[in-house]
Protein backbone atom coordinates (compact mmCIF):
# COMPACT_ATOMS: atom_id res chain seq x y z
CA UNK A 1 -24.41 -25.10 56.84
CA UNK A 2 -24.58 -24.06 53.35
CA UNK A 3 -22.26 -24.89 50.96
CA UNK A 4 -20.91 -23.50 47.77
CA UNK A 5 -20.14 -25.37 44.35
CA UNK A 6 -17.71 -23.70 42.21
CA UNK A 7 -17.71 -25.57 38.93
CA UNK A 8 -15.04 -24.95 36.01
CA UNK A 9 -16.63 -21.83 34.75
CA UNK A 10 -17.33 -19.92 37.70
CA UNK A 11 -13.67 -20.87 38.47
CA UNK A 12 -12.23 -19.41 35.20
CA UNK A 13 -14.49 -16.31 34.94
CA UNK A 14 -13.03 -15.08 38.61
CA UNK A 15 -9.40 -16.35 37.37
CA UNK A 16 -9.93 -13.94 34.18
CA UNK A 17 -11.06 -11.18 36.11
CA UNK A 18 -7.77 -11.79 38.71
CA UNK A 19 -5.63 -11.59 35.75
CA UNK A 20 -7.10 -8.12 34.35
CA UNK A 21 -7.11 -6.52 37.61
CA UNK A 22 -2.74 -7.64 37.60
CA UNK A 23 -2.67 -6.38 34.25
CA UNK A 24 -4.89 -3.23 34.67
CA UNK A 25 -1.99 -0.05 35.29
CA UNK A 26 -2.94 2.86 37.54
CA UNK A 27 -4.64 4.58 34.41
CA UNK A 28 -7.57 1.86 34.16
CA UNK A 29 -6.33 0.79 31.13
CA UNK A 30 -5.62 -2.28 30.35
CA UNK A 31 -2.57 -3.86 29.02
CA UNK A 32 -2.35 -6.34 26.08
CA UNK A 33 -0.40 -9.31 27.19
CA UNK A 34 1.71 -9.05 24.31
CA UNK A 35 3.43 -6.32 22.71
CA UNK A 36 2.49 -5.51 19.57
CA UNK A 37 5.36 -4.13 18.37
CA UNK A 38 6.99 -1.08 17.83
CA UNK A 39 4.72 1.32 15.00
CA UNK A 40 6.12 2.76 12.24
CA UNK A 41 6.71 7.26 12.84
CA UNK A 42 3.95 8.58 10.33
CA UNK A 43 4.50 11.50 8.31
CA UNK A 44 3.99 14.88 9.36
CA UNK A 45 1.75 16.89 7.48
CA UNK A 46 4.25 20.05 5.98
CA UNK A 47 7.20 17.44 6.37
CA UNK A 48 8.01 17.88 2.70
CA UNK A 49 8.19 21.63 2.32
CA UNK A 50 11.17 22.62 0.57
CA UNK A 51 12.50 19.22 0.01
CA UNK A 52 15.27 18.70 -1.97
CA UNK A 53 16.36 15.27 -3.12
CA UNK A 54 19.14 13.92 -3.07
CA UNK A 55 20.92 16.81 -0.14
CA UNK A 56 24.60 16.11 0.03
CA UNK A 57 26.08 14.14 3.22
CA UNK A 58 28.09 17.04 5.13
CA UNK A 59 29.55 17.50 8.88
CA UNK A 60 27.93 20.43 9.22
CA UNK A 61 25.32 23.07 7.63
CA UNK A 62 26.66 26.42 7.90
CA UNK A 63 28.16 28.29 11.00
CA UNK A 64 26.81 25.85 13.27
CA UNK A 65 25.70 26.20 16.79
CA UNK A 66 22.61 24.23 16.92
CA UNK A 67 22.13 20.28 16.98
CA UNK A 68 19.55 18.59 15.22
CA UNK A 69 19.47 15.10 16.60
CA UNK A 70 17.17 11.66 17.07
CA UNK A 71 17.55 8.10 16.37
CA UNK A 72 16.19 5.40 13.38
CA UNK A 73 14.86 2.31 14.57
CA UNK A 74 13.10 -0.48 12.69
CA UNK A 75 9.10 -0.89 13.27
CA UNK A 76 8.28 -4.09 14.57
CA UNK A 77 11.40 -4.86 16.47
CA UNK A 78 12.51 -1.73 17.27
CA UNK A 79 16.03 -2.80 16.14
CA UNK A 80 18.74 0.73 15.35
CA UNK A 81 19.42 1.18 11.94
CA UNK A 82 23.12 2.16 11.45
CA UNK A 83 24.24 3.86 8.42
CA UNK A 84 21.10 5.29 7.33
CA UNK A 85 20.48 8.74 5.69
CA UNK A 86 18.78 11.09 7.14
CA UNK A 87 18.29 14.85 5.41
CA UNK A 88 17.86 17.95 7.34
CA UNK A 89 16.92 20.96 6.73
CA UNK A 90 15.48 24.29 8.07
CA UNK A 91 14.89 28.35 7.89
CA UNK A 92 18.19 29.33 9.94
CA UNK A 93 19.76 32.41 10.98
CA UNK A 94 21.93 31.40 7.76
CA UNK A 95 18.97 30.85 5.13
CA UNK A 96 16.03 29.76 4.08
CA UNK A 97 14.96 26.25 4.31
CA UNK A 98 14.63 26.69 0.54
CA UNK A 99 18.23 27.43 0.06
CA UNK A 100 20.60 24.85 -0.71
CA UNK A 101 22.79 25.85 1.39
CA UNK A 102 20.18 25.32 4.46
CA UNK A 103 20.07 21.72 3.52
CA UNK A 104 22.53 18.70 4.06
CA UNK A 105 22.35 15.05 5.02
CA UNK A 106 24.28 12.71 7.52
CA UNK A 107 24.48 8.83 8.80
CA UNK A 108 23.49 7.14 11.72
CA UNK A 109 25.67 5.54 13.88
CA UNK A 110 26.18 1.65 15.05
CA UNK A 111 23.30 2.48 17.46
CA UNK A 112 21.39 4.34 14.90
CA UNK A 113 21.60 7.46 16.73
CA UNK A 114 22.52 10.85 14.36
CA UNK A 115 23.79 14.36 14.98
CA UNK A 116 24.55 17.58 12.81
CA UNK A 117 25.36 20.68 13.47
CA UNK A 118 23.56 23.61 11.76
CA UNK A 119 22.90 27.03 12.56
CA UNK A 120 20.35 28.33 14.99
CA UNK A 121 16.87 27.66 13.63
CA UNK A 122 14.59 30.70 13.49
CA UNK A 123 10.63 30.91 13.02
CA UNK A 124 9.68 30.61 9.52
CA UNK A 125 5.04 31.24 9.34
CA UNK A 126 4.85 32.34 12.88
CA UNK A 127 6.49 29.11 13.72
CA UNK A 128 10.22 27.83 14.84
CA UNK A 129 10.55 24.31 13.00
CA UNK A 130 13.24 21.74 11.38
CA UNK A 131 12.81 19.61 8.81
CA UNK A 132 13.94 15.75 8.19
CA UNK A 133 13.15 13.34 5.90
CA UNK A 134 14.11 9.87 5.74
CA UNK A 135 14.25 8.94 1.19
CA UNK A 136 16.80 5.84 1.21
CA UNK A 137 14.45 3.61 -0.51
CA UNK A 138 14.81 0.19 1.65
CA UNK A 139 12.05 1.30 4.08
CA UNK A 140 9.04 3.64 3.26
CA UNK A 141 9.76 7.88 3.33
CA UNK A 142 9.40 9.55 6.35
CA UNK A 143 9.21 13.51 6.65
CA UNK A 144 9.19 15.10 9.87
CA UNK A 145 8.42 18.81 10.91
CA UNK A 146 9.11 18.65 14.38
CA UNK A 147 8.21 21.90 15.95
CA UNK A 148 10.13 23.80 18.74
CA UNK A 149 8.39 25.71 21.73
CA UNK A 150 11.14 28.87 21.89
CA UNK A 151 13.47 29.82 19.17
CA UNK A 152 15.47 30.18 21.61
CA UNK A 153 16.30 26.33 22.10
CA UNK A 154 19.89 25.18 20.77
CA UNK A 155 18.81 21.87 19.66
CA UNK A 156 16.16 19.89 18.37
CA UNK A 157 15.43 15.90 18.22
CA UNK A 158 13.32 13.82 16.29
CA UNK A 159 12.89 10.15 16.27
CA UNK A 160 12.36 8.24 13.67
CA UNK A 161 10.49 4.36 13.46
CA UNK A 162 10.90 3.03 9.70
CA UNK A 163 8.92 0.83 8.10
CA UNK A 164 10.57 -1.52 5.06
CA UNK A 165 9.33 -0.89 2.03
């Protein structure tokens, strides 16, 4: 009869490799035990085009009839952030997304969800697109340029994960 000695290592080398095969997903990849958090949204490259500081806080740009709409969270914690500016803007059926009148602002609500109405965006370089920018100072600016696959879509949502500042 022969008889096999497991000492501490051996023991915690098979334990380790039991624990990564519980943690591994269907993908093969494995999965840190802890989270690290929820990362800040970078900036999109041709985020700022046409920016104009400062965009007044309005109900709704233009005739309306499409929705622009996303949430702000916190990085890290992925807390909402009520009350927090947001600026949109875009090349409409209306105007130009260099027109001021193609540019306006709104709050997020107690969830940090936000929602404006604005006309239907069109392609502007080939290219159906919106613009938003976050600028409030208390976390770090964030431009997006979310683009659309049809112009004929009737809405449009970007997310946004801020960083403090």
């Amino acid at each position: 009869m022969t008889r096999s000695t497991i000492d501490r290592r051996t023991l915690m080398i098979g334990a380790a490799a039991a624990g990564a095969a519980l943690i591994t997903g269907a993908s093969g990849l494995l999965v840190p035990a802890r989270a690290q958090g929820l990362a800040p949204t970078p900036t999109m490259r041709g985020g700022s085009n046409n920016y104009r500081p400062g965009a007044p806080i309005v109900d709704r740009i233009g005739g309306g009839g499409f929705w622009m709409t996303g949430t702000v969270r916190r990085a890290g914690d992925g807390a909402p952030l009520p009350n927090t500016r947001i600026q949109i803007w875009a090349h409409t059926t209306e105007g130009h997304e260099r027109d001021p009148q193609s540019h306006g602002a709104t709050l997020t609500d107690a969830n940090g969800e936000f929602r404006l109405e604005m006309p239907q965006i069109v392609p502007a370089f080939g290219q159906p697109h919106g613009h938003l920018a976050y600028d409030s100072g208390a976390y770090e600016t964030v431009f997006l340029r979310p683009v659309m696959s049809s112009a004929s879509e009737t809405s449009l949502r970007a997310d946004f994960v801020l960083q403090p500042a």
